[in-house]
Protein backbone atom coordinates (compact mmCIF):
# COMPACT_ATOMS: atom_id res chain seq x y z
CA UNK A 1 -8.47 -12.01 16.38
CA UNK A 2 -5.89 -14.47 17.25
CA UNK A 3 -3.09 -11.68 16.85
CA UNK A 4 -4.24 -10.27 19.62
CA UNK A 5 -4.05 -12.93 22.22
CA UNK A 6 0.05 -12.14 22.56
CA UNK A 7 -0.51 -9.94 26.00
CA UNK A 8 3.29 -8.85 25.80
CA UNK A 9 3.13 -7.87 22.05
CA UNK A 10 -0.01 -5.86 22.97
CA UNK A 11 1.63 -4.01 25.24
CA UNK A 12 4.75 -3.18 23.75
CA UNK A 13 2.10 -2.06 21.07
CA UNK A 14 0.96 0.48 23.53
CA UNK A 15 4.32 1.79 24.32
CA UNK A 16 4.79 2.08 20.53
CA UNK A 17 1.29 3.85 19.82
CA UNK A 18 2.32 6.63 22.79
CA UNK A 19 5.64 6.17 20.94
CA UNK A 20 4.11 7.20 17.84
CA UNK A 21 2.65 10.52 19.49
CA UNK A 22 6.13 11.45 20.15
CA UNK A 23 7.44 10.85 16.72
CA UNK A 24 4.60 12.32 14.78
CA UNK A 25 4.73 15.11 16.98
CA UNK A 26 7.63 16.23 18.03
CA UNK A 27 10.05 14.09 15.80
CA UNK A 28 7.80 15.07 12.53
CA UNK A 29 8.84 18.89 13.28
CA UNK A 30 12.73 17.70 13.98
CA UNK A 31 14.25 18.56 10.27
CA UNK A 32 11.95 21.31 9.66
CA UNK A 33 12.27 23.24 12.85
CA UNK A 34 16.03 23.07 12.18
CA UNK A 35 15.43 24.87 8.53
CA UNK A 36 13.12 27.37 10.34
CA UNK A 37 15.85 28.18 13.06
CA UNK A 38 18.32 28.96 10.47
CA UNK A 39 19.91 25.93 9.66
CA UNK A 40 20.30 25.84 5.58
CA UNK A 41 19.00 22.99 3.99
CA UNK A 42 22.28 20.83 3.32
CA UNK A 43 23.59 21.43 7.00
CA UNK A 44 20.24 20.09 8.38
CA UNK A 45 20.76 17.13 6.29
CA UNK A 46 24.60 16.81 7.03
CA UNK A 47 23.75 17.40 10.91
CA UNK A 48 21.17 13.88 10.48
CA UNK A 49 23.73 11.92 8.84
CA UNK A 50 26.12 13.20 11.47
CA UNK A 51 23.41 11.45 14.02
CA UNK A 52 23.39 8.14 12.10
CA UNK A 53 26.62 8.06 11.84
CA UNK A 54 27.79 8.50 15.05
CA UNK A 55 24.49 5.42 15.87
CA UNK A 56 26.32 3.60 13.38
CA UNK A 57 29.67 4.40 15.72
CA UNK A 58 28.63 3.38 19.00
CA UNK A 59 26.02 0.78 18.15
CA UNK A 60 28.05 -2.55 19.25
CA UNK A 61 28.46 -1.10 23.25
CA UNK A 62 24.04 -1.61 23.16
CA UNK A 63 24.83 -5.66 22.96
CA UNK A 64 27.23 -5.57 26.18
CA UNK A 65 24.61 -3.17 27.98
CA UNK A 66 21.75 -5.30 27.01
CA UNK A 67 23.76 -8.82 28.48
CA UNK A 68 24.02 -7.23 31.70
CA UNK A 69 20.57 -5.59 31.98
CA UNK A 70 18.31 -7.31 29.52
CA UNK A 71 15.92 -5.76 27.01
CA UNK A 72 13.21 -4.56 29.03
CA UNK A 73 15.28 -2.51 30.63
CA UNK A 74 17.56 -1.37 27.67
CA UNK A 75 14.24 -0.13 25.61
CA UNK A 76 12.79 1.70 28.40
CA UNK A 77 15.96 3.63 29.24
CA UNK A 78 16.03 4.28 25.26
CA UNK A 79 12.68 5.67 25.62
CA UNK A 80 13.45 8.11 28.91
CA UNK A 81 16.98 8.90 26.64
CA UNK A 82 15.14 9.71 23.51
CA UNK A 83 13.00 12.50 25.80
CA UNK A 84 16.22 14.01 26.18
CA UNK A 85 16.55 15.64 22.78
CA UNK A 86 13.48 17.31 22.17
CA UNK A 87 14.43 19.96 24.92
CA UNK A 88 17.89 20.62 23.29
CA UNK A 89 16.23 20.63 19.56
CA UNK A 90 13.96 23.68 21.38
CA UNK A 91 17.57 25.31 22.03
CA UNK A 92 18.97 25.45 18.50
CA UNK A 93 19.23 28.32 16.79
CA UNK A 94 21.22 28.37 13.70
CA UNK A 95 24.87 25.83 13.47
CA UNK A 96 26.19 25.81 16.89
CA UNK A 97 26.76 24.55 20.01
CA UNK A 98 23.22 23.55 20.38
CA UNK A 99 23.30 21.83 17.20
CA UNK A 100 25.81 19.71 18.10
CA UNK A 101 24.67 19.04 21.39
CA UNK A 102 21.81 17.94 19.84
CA UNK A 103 23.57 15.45 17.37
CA UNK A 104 25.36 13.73 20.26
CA UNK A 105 22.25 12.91 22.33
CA UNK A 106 20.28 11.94 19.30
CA UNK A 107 22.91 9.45 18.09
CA UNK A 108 23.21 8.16 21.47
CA UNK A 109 19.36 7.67 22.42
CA UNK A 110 18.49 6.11 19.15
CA UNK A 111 21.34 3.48 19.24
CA UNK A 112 19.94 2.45 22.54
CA UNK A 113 15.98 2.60 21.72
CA UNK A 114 16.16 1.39 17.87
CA UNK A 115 17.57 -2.24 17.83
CA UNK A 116 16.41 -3.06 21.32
CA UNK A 117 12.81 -2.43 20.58
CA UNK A 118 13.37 -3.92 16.80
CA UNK A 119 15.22 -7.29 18.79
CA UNK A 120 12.38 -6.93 21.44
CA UNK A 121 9.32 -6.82 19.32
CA UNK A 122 11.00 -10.09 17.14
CA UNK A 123 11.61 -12.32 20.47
CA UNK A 124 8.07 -11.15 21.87
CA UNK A 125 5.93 -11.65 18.55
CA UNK A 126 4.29 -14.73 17.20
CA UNK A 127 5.84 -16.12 13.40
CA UNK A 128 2.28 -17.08 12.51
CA UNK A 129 0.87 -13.89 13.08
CA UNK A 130 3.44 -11.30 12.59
CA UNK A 131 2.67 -9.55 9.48
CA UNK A 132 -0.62 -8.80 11.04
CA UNK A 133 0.86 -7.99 14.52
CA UNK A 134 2.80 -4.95 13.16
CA UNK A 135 -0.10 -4.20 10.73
CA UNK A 136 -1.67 -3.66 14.47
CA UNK A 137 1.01 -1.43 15.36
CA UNK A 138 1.12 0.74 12.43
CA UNK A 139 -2.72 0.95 12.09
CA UNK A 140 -2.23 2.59 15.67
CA UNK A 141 0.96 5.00 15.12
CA UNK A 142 -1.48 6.04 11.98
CA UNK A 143 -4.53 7.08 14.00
CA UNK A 144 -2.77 8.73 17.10
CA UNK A 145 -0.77 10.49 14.01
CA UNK A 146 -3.61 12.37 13.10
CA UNK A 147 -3.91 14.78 15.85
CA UNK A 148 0.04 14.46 17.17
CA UNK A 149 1.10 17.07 14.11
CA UNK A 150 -2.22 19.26 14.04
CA UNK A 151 -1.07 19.58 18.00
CA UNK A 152 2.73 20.58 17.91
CA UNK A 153 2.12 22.75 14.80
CA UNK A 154 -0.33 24.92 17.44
CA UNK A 155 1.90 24.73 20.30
CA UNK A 156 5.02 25.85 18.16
CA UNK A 157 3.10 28.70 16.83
CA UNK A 158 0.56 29.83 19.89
CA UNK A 159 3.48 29.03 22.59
CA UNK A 160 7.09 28.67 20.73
CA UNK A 161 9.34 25.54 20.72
CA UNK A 162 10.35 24.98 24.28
CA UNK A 163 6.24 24.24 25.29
CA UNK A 164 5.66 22.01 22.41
CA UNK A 165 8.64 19.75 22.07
CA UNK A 166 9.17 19.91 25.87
CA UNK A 167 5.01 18.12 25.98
CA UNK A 168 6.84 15.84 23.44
CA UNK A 169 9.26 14.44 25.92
CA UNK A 170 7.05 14.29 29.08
CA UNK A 171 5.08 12.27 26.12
CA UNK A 172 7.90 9.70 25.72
CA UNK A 173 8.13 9.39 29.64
CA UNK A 174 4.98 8.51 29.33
CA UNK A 175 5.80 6.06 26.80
CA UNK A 176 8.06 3.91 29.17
CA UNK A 177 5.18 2.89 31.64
CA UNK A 178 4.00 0.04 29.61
CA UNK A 179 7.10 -1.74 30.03
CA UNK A 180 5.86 -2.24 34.00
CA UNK A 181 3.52 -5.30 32.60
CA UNK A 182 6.23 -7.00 29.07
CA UNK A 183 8.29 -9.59 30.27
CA UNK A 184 12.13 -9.19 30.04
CA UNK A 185 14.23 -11.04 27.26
CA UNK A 186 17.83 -11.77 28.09
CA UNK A 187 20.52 -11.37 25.90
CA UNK A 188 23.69 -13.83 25.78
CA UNK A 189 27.34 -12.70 26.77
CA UNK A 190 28.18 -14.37 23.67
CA UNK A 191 26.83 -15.65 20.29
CA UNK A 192 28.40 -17.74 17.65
CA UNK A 193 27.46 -16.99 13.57
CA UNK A 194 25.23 -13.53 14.46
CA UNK A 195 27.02 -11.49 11.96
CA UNK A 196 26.69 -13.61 8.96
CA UNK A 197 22.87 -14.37 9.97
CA UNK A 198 22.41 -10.40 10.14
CA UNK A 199 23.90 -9.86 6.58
CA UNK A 200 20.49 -10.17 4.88
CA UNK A 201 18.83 -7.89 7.65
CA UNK A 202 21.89 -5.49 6.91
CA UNK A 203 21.34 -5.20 3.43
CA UNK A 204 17.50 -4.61 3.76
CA UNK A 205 17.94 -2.06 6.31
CA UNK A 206 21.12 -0.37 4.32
CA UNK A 207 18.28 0.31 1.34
CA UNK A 208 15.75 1.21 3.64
CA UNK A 209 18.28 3.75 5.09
CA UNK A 210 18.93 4.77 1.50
CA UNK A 211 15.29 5.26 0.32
CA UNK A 212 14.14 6.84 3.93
CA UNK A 213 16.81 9.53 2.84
CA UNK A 214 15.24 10.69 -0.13
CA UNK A 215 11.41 9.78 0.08
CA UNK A 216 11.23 10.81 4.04
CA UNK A 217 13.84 13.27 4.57
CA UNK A 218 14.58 15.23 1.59
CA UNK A 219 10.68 15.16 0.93
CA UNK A 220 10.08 16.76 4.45
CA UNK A 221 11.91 19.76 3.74
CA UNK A 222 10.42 20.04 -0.11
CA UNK A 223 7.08 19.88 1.61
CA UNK A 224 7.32 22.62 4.41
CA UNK A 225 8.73 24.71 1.54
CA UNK A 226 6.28 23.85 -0.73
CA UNK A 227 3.57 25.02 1.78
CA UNK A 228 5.33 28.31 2.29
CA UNK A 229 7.18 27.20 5.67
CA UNK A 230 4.05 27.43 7.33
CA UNK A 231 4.49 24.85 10.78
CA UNK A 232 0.70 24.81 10.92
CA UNK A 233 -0.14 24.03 7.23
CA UNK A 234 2.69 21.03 7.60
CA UNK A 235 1.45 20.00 10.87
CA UNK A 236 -2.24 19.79 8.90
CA UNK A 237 -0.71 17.93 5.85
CA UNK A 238 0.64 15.54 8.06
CA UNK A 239 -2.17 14.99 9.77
CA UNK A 240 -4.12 14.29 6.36
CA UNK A 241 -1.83 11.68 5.25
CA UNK A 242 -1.94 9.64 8.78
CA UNK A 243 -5.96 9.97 8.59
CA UNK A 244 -5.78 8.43 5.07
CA UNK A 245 -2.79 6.00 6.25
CA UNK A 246 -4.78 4.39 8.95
CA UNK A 247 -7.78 2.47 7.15
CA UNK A 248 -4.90 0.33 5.76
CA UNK A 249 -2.85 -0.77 8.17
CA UNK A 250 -3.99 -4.69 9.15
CA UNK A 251 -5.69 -5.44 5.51
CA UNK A 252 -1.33 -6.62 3.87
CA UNK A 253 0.07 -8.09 7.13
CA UNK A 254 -2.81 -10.94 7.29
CA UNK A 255 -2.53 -11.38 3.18
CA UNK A 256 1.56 -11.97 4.32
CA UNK A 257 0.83 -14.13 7.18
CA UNK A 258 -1.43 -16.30 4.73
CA UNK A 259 1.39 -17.14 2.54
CA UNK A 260 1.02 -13.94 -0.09
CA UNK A 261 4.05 -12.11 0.72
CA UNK A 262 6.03 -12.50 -2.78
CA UNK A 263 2.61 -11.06 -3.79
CA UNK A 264 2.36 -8.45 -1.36
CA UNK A 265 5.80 -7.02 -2.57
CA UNK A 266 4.35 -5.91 -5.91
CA UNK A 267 2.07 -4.66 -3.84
CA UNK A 268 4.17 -2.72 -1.25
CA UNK A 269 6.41 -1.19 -3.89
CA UNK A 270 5.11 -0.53 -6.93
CA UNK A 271 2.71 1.98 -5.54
CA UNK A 272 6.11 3.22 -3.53
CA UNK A 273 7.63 3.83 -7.12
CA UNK A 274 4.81 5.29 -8.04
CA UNK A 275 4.44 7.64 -5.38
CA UNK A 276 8.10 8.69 -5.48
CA UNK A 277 8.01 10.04 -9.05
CA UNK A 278 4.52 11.89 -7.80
CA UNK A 279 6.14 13.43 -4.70
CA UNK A 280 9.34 14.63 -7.05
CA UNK A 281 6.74 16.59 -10.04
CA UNK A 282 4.77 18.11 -6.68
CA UNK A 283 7.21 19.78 -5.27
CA UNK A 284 6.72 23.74 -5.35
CA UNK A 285 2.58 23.07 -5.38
CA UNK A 286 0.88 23.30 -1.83
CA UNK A 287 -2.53 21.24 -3.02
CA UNK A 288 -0.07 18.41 -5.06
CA UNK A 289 2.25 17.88 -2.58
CA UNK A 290 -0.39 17.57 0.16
CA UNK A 291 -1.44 14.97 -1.99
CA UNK A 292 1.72 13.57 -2.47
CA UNK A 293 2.36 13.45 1.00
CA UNK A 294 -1.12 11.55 2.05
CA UNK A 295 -0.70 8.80 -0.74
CA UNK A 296 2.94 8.10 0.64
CA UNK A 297 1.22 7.70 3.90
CA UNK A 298 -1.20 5.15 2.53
CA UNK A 299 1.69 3.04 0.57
CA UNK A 300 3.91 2.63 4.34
CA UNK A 301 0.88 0.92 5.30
CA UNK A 302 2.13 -2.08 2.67
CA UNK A 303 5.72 -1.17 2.80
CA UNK A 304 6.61 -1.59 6.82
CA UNK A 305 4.16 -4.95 6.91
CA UNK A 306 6.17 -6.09 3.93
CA UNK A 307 9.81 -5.41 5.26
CA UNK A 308 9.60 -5.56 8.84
CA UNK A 309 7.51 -9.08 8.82
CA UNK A 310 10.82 -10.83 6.99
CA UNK A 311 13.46 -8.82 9.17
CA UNK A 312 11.46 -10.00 12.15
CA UNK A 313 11.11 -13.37 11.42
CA UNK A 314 14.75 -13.58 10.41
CA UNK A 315 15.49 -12.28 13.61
CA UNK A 316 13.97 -14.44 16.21
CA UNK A 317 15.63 -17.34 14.42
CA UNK A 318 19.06 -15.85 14.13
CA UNK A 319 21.48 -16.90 16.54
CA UNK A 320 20.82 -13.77 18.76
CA UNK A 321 17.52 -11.38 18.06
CA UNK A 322 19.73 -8.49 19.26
CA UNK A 323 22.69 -8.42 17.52
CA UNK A 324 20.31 -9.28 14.16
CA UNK A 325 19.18 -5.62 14.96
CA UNK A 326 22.38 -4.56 16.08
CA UNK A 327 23.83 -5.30 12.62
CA UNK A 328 21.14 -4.37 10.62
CA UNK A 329 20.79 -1.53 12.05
CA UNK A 330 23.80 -0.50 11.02
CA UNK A 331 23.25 -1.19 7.58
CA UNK A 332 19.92 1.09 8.01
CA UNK A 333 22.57 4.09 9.38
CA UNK A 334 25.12 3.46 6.44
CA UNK A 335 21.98 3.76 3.87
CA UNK A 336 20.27 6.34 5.28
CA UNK A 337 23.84 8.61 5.98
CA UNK A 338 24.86 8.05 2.18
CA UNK A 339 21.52 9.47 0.73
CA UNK A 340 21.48 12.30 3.12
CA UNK A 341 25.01 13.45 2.36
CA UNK A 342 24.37 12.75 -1.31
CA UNK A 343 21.25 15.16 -0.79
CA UNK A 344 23.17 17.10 0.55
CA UNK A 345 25.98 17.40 -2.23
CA UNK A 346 23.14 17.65 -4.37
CA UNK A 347 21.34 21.34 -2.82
CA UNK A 348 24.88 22.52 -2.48
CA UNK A 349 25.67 21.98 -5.81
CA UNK A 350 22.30 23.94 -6.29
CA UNK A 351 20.36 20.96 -7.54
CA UNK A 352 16.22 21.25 -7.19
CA UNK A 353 14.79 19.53 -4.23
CA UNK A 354 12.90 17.54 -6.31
CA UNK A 355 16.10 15.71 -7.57
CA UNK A 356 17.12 14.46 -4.45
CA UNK A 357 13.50 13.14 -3.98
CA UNK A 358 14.83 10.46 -6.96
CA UNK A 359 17.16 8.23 -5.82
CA UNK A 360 15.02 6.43 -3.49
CA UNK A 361 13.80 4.46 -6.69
CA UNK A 362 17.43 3.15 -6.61
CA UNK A 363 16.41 1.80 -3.25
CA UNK A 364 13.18 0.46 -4.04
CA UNK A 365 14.25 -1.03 -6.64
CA UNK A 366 17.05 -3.29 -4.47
CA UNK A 367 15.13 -3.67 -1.74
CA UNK A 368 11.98 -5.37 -3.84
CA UNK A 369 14.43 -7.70 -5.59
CA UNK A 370 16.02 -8.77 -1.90
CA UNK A 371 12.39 -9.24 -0.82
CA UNK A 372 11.05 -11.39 -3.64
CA UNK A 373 14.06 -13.75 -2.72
CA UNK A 374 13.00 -14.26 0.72
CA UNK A 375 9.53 -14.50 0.19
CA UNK A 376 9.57 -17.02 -2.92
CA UNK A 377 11.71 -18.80 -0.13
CA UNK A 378 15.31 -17.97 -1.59
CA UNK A 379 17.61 -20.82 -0.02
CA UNK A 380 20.19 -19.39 0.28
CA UNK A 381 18.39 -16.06 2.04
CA UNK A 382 16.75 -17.82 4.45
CA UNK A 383 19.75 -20.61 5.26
CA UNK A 384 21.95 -17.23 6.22
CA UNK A 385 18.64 -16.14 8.96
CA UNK A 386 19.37 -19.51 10.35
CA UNK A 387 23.41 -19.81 10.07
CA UNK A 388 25.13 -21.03 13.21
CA UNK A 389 22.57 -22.76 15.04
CA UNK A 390 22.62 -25.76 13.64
CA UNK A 391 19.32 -25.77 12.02
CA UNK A 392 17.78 -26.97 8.85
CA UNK A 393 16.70 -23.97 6.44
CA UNK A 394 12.89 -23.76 6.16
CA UNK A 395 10.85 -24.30 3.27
């Protein structure tokens, strides 16, 4: 497996499958946990567009930070930040101080770990094989994800939240080590032409932001309700839908990297259509929604390959990898704020759950249009990946 032969992108795909133990842990217990400590429903999901917002905020300091100390460095201390939080989420009970403590560090840690490890991952990986490179990665967040939620669920229950999401961040310290053995990438003081290469990335993130909202977010909290707020039976769906998620995770990236990725769109999101319709009629119906909630897993197998092998590849030949990220990562926080505030207008207003499932087709539907551009090699898409460095568009 030629994909493999990249010793740098292996182990950054380490870091990310410890990573992944962490999020589907820990970080798949974030929004729930907050509706179990009292937070109602809209505040928990005006509190996570308060975190993306204030990302979306500080985001540009990351690309002075990351000039002076390089990458390496800037996604390991996003890793050892991002540990920070889970202690504080342990803390909050009900809207309060410890609430917004915990929206402060959150926006902070993410700005720095989230487009240094995107911009790190893009300069590191291999054109020719990246579809199947993060197919790798996401075939390993699946499998560790089996047994991360079954675990935290237990711990919250048998020994409350300070035990289990304080294992989460000695987890993500953890997490950090493999950077010991990646080599650094520096990052200029200075770039000509990165913001209108990273206005393609932007949009695609901004309706990935918008559809994460709905089909991620809003459909966590309609799950753990529809299972009757039971932590255990939601750690044990989750774990059902990452056992079903990993036998899929390599089989779309190498149909992309052989040329099929116009194809693999249809692919990616009709069943993501699909899927979001099912997850809106399940809502209120433990067995369906367990359901739901596996076959979602199964369809981000096609999705990420299918998105995150075109924002990669647009991003190692932008002028600057990080400020690509840095940019569209923005976009991503603007999305993903708007549909959580709009879901949140929405339960206020006393709107079913199930309706703010919904407008993540709106997403889906932009996003698959932006991606059939740039796969049935859209000029003017791919000249704008390539704009102020002097080079000649691909075919």
């Amino acid at each position: 497996m030629a994909f493999f032969g990249n010793n740098a992108v292996n182990y950054l795909n380490l870091h990310y499958g410890i990573h992944s133990i962490a999020l589907g842990g820990g970080g798949a217990f974030f929004m729930v946990y907050l509706l179990d400590s009292g937070v109602s429903a809209p505040a928990v999901f005006v509190s996570l567009a308060a975190i993306l917002l204030g990302r979306f905020i500080v985001r540009p300091v990351v690309v002075g930070l990351s000039a002076r100390f390089g990458l390496r460095r800037m996604v390991a201390a996003g890793t050892l930040m991002s540990a920070v939080q889970y202690p504080l989420l342990a803390e909050v009970h009900g809207v309060g101080p410890a609430l917004y403590w915990l929206i402060v560090v959150s926006a902070l840690s993410d700005t720095v770990y989230w487009p240094t490890y995107h911009a790190y991952f893009a300069a590191l990986g291999d054109d020719e094989h990246r579809g199947q490179q993060i197919g790798a990665r996401e075939a390993i967040a699946a499998i560790v994800g089996v047994l991360s939620p079954l675990v935290t669920g237990w711990l919250l229950v048998t020994f409350g939240p300070r035990v289990a999401f304080g294992t989460t961040a000695v987890v993500l310290v953890f997490a950090a080590l493999p950077f010991l053995r990646t080599p650094d990438v520096k990052v200029a003081p200075q770039s000509l032409g990165s913001l209108r290469a990273a206005l393609p990335g932007a949009l695609l993130f901004a309706a990935d932001g918008w559809i994460a909202a709905s089909y991620v977010f809003v459909w966590q909290i309609a799950l753990f309700l529809s299972l009757g707020e039971s932590l255990l039976g939601f750690g044990g769906a989750l774990a059902v839908a990452a056992l079903v998620g990993a036998v899929g995770g390599l089989l779309l990236g190498r149909h992309i990297d052989r040329g099929h990725g116009k194809r693999a769109v249809w692919y990616a999101f009709g069943p993501l259509a699909v899927v979001v319709v099912l997850r809106a009629l399940a809502v209120g119906n433990a067995l369906f929604a367990v359901i739901a909630n596996a076959l979602g897993s199964l369809t981000g197998c096609l999705y990420t390959p299918t998105l995150m092998t075109a924002m990669y590849t647009q991003a190692k030949h932008a002028p600057c990898t990080l400020r690509f990220h840095v940019v569209a990562e923005g976009g991503w926080d603007i999305g993903g704020a708007s549909g959580l505030l709009v879901a949140a207008l929405l339960s206020t207003l006393g709107a079913p759950l199930w309706v703010g499932i919904l407008p993540a087709l709106l997403g889906i539907a932009a996003m698959a249009a932006m991606l059939r551009r740039y796969y049935g090699g859209d000029v003017a898409v791919r000249a704008l990946a390539h704009a102020g460095r002097g080079e000649a568009t691909p075919p």
